[in-house]
PDB file of N, CA and C in Angstrom:
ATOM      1  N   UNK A   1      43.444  21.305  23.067  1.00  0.00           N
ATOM      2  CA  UNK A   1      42.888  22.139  22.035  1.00  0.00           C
ATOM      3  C   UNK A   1      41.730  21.410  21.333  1.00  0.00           C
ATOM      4  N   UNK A   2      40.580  22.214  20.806  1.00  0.00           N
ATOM      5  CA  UNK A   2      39.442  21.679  20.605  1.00  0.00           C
ATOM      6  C   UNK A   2      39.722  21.798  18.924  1.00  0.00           C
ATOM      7  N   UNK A   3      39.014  20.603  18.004  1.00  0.00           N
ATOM      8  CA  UNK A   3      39.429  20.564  16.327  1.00  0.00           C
ATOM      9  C   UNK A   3      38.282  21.625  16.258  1.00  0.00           C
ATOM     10  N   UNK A   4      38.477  22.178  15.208  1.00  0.00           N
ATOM     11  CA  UNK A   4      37.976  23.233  14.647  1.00  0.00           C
ATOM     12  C   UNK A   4      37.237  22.316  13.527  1.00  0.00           C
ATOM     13  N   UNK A   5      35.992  23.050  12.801  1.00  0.00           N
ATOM     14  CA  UNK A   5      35.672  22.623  11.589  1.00  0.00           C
ATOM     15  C   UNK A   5      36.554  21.997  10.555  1.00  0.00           C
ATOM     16  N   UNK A   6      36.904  23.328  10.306  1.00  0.00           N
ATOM     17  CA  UNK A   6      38.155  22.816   9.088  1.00  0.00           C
ATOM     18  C   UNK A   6      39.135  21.438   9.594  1.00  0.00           C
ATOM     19  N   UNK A   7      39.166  21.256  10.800  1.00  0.00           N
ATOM     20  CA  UNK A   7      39.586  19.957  10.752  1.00  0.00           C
ATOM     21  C   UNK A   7      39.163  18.726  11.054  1.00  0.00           C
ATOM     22  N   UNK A   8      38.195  18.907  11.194  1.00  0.00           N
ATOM     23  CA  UNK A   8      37.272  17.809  11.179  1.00  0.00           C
ATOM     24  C   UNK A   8      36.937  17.374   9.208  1.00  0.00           C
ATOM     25  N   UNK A   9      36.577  18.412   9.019  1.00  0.00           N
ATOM     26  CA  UNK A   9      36.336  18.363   7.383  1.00  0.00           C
ATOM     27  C   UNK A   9      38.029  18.381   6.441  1.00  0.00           C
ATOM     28  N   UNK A  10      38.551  17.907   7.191  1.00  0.00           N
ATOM     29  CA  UNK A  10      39.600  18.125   6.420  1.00  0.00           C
ATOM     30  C   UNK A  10      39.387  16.793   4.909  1.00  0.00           C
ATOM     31  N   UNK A  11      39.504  15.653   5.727  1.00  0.00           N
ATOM     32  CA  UNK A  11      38.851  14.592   5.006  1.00  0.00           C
ATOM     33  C   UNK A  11      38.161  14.270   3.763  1.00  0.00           C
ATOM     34  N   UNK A  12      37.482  14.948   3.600  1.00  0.00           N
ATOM     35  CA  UNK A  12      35.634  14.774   3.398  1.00  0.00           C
ATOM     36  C   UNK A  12      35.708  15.787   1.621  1.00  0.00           C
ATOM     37  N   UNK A  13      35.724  14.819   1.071  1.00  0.00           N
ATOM     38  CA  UNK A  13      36.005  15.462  -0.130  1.00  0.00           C
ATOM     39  C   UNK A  13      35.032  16.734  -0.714  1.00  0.00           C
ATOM     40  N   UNK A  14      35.429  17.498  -1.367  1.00  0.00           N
ATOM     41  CA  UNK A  14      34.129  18.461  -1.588  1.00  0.00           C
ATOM     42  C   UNK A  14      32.997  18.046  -2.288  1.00  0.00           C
ATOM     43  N   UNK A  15      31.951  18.786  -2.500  1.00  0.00           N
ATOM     44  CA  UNK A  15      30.403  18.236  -3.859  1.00  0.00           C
ATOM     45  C   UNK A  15      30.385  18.883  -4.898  1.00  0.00           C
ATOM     46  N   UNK A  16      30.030  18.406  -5.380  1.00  0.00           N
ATOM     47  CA  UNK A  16      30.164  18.870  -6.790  1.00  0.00           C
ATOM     48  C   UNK A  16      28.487  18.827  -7.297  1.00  0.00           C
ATOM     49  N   UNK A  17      28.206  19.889  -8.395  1.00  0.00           N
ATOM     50  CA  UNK A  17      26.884  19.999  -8.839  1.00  0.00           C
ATOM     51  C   UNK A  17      26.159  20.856  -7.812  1.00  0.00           C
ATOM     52  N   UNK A  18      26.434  21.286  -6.693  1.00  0.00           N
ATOM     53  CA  UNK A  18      25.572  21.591  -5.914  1.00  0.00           C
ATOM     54  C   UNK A  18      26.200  23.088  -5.219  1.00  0.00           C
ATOM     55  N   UNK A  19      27.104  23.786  -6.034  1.00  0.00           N
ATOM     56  CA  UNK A  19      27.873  24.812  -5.456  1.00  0.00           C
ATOM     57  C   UNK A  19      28.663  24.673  -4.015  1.00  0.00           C
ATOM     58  N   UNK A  20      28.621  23.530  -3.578  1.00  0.00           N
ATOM     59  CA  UNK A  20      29.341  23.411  -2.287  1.00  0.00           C
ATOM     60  C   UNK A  20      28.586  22.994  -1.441  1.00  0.00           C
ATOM     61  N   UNK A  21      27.343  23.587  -1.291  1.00  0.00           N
ATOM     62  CA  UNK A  21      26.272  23.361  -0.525  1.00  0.00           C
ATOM     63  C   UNK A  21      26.084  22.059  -0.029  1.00  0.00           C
ATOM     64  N   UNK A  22      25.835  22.011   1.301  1.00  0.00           N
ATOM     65  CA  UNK A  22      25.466  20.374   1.609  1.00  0.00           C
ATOM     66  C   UNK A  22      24.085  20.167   0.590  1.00  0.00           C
ATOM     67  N   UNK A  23      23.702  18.633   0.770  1.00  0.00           N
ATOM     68  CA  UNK A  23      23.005  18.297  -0.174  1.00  0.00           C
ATOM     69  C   UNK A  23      21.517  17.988   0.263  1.00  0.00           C
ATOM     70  N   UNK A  24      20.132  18.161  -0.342  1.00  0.00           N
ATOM     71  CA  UNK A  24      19.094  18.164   0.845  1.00  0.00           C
ATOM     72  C   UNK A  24      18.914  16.576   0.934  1.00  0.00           C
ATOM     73  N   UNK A  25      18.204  15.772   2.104  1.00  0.00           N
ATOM     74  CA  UNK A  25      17.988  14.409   1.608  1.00  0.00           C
ATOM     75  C   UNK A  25      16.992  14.541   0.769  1.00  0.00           C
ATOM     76  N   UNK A  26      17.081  13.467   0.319  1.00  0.00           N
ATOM     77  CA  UNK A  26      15.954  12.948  -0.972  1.00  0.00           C
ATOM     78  C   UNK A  26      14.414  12.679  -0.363  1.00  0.00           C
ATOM     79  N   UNK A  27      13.738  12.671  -0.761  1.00  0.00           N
ATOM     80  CA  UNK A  27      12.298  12.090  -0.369  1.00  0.00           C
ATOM     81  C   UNK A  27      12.049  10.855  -1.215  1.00  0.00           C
ATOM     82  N   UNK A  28      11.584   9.739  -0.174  1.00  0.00           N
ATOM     83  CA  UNK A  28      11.510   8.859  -1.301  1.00  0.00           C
ATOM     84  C   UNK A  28       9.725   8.509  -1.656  1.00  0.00           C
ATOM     85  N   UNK A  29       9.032   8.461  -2.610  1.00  0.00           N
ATOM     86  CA  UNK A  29       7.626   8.226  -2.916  1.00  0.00           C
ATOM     87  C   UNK A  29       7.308   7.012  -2.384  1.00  0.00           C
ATOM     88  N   UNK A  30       8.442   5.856  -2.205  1.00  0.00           N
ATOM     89  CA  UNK A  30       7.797   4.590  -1.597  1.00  0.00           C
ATOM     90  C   UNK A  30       7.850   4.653  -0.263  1.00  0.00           C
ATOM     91  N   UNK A  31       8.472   5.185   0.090  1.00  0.00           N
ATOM     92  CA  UNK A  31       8.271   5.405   1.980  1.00  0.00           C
ATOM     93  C   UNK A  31       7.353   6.194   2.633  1.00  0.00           C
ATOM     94  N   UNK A  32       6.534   7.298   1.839  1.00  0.00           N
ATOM     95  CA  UNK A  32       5.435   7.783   2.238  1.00  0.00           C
ATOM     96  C   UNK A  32       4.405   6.722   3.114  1.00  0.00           C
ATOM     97  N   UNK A  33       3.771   7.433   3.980  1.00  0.00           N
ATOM     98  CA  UNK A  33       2.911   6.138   4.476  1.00  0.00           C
ATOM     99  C   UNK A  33       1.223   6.577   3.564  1.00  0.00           C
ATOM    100  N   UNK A  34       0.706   5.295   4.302  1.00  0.00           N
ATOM    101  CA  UNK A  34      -0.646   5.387   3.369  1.00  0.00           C
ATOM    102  C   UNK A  34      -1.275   6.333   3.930  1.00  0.00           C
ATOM    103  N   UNK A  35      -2.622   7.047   3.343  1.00  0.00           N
ATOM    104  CA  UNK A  35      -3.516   7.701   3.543  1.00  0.00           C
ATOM    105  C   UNK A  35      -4.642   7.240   4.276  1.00  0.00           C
ATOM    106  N   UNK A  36      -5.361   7.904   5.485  1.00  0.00           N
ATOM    107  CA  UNK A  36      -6.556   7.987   6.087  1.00  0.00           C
ATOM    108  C   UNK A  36      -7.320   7.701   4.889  1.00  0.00           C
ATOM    109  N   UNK A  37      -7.498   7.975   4.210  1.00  0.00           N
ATOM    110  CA  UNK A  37      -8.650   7.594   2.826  1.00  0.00           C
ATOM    111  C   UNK A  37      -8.249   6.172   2.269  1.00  0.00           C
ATOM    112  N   UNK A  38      -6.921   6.431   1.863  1.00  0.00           N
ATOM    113  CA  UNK A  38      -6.208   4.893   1.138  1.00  0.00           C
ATOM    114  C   UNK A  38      -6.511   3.462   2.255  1.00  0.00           C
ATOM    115  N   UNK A  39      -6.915   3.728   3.636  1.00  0.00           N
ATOM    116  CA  UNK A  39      -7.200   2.521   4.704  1.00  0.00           C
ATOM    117  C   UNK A  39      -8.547   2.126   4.686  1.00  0.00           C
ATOM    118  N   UNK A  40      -9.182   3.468   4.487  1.00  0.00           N
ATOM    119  CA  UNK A  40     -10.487   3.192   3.914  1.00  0.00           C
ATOM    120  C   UNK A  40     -10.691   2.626   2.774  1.00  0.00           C
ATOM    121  N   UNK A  41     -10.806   2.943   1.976  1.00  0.00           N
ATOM    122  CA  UNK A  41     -10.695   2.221   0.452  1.00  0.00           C
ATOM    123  C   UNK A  41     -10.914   1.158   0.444  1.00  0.00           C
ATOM    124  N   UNK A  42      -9.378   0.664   0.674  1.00  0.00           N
ATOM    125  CA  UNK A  42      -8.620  -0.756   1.022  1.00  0.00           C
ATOM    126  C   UNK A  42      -9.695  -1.922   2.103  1.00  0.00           C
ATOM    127  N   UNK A  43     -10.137  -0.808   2.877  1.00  0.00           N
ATOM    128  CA  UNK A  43     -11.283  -1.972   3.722  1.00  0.00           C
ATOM    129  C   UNK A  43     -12.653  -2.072   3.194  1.00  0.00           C
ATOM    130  N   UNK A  44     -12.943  -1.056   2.685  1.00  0.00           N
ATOM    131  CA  UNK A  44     -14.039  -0.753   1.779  1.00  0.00           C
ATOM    132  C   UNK A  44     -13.961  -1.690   0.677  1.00  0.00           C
ATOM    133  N   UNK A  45     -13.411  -1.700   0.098  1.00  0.00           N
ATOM    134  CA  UNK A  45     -12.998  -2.966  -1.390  1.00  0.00           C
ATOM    135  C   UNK A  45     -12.842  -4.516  -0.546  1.00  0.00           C
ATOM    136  N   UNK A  46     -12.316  -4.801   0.935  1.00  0.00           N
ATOM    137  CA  UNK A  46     -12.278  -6.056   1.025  1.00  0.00           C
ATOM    138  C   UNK A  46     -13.491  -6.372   1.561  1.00  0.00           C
ATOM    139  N   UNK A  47     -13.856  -5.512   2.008  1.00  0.00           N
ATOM    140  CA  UNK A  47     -15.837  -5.803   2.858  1.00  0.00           C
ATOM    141  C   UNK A  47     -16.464  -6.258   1.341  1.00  0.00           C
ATOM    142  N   UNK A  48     -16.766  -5.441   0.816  1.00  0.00           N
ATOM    143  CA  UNK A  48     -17.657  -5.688  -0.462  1.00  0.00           C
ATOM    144  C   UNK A  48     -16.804  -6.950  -0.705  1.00  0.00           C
ATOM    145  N   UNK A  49     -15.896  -7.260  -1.219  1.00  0.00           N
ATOM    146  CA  UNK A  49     -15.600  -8.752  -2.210  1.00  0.00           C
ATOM    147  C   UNK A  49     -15.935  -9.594  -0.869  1.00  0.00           C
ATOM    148  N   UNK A  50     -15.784  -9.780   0.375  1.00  0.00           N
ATOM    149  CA  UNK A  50     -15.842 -10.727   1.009  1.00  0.00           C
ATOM    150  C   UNK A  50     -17.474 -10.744   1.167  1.00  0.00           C
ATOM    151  N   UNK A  51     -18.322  -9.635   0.907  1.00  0.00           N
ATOM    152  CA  UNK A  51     -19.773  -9.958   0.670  1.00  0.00           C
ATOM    153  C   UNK A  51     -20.478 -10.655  -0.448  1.00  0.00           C
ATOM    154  N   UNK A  52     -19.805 -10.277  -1.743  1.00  0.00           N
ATOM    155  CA  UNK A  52     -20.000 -10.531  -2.762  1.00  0.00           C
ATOM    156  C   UNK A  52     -19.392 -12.331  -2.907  1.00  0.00           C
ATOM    157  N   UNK A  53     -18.418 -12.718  -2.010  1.00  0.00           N
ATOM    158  CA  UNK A  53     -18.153 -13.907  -1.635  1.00  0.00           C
ATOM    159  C   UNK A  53     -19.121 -14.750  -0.759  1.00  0.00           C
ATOM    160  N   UNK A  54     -19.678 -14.452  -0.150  1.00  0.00           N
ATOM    161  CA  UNK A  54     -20.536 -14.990   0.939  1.00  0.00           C
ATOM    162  C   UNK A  54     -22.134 -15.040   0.226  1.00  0.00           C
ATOM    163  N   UNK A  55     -22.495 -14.264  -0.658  1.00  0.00           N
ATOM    164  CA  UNK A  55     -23.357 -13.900  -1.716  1.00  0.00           C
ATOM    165  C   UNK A  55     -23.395 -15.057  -3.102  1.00  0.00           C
ATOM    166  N   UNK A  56     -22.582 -15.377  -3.259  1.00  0.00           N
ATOM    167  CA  UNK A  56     -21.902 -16.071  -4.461  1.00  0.00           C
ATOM    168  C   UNK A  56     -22.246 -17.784  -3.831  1.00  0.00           C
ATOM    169  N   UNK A  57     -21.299 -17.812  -2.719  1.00  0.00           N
ATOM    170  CA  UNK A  57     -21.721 -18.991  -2.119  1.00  0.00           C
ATOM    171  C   UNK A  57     -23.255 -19.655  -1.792  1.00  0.00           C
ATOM    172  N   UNK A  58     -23.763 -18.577  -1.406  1.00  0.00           N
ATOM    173  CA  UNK A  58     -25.623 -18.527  -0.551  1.00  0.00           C
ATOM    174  C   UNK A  58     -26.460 -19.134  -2.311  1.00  0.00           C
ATOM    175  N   UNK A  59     -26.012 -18.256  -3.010  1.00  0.00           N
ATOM    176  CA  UNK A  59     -26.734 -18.806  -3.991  1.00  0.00           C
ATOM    177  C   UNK A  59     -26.453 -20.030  -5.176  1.00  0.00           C
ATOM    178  N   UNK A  60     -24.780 -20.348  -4.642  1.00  0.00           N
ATOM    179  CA  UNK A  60     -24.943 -22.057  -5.171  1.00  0.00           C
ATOM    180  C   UNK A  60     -25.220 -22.998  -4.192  1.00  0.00           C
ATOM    181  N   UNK A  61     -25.407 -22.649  -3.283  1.00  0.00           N
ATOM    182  CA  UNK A  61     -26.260 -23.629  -2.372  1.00  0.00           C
ATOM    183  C   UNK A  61     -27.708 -23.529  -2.421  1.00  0.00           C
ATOM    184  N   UNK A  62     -28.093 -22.319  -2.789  1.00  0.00           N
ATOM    185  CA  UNK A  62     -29.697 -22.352  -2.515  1.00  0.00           C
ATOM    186  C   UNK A  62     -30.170 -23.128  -4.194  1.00  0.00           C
ATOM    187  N   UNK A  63     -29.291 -23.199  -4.949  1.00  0.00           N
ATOM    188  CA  UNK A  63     -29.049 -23.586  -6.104  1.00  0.00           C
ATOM    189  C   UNK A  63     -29.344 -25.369  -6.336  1.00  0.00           C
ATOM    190  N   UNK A  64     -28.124 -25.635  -5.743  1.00  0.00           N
ATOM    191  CA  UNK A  64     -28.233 -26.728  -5.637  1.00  0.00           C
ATOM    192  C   UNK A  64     -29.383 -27.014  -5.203  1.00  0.00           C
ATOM    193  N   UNK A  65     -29.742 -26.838  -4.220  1.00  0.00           N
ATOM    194  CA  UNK A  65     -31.072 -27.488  -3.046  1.00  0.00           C
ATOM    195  C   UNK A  65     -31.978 -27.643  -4.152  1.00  0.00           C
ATOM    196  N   UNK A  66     -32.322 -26.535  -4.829  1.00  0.00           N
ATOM    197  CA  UNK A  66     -33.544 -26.435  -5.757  1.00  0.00           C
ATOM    198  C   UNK A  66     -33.381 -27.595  -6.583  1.00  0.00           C
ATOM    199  N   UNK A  67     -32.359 -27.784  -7.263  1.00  0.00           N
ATOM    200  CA  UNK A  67     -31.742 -28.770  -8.609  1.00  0.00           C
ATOM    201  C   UNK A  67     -32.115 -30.539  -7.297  1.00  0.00           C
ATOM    202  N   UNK A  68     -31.852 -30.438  -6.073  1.00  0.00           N
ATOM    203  CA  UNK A  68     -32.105 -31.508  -5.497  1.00  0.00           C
ATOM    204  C   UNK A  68     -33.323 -31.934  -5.347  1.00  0.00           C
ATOM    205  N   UNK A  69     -34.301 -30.964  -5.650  1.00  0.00           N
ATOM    206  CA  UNK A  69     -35.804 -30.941  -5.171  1.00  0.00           C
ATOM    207  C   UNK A  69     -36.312 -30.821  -6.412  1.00  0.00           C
ATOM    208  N   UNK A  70     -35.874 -30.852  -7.464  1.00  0.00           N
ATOM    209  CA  UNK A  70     -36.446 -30.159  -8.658  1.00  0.00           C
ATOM    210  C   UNK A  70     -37.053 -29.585  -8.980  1.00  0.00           C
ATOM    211  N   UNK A  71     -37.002 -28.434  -8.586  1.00  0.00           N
ATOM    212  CA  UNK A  71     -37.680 -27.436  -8.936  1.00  0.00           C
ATOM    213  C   UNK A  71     -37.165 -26.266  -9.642  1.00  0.00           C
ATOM    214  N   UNK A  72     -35.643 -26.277  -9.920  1.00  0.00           N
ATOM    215  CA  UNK A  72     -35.036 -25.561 -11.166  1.00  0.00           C
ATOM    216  C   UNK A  72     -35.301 -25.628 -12.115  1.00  0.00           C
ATOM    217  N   UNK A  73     -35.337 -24.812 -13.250  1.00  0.00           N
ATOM    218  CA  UNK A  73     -35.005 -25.443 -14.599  1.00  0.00           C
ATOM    219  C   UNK A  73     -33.654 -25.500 -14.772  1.00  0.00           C
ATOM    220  N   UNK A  74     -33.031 -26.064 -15.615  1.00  0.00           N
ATOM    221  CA  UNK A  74     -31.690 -25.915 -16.192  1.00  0.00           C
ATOM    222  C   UNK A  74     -31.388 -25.129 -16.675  1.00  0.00           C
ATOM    223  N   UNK A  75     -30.908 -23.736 -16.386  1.00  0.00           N
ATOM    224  CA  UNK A  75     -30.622 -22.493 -16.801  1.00  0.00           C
ATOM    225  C   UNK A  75     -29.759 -22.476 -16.886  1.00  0.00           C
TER     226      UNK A  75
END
């Protein structure tokens, strides 16, 4: 003989708050994945600082050189 629902669920205590109804899963906001835009962004913001890094550098070296040659003022 094959268990029937009811006995399989015999167990399985009832829910409460929810009229009986099974319950839906939850969605969670941190498991969403990122956005086609949000990858952009994200590479967009590290290009620029790693330019603005390479930029930063170029001109305390071209800096120095000058201050070695004197031809800076002390600004």
């Amino acid at each position: 003989m094959k268990p029937t629902l009811d006995d399989i669920l015999n167990g399985v205590p009832e829910q409460s708050g929810n009229g009986g109804k099974p319950l839906s899963p939850t969605k969670k906001a941190d498991a969403r994945s990122e956005t086609q835009l949000d990858k952009i962004s994200a590479s967009a913001k590290r290009l620029l600082s790693e330019e603005a890094e390479q930029r930063a550098d170029k001109i305390a070296r071209l800096s120095a050189a000058r201050r070695a040659l004197g031809r800076e003022d002390n600004t």
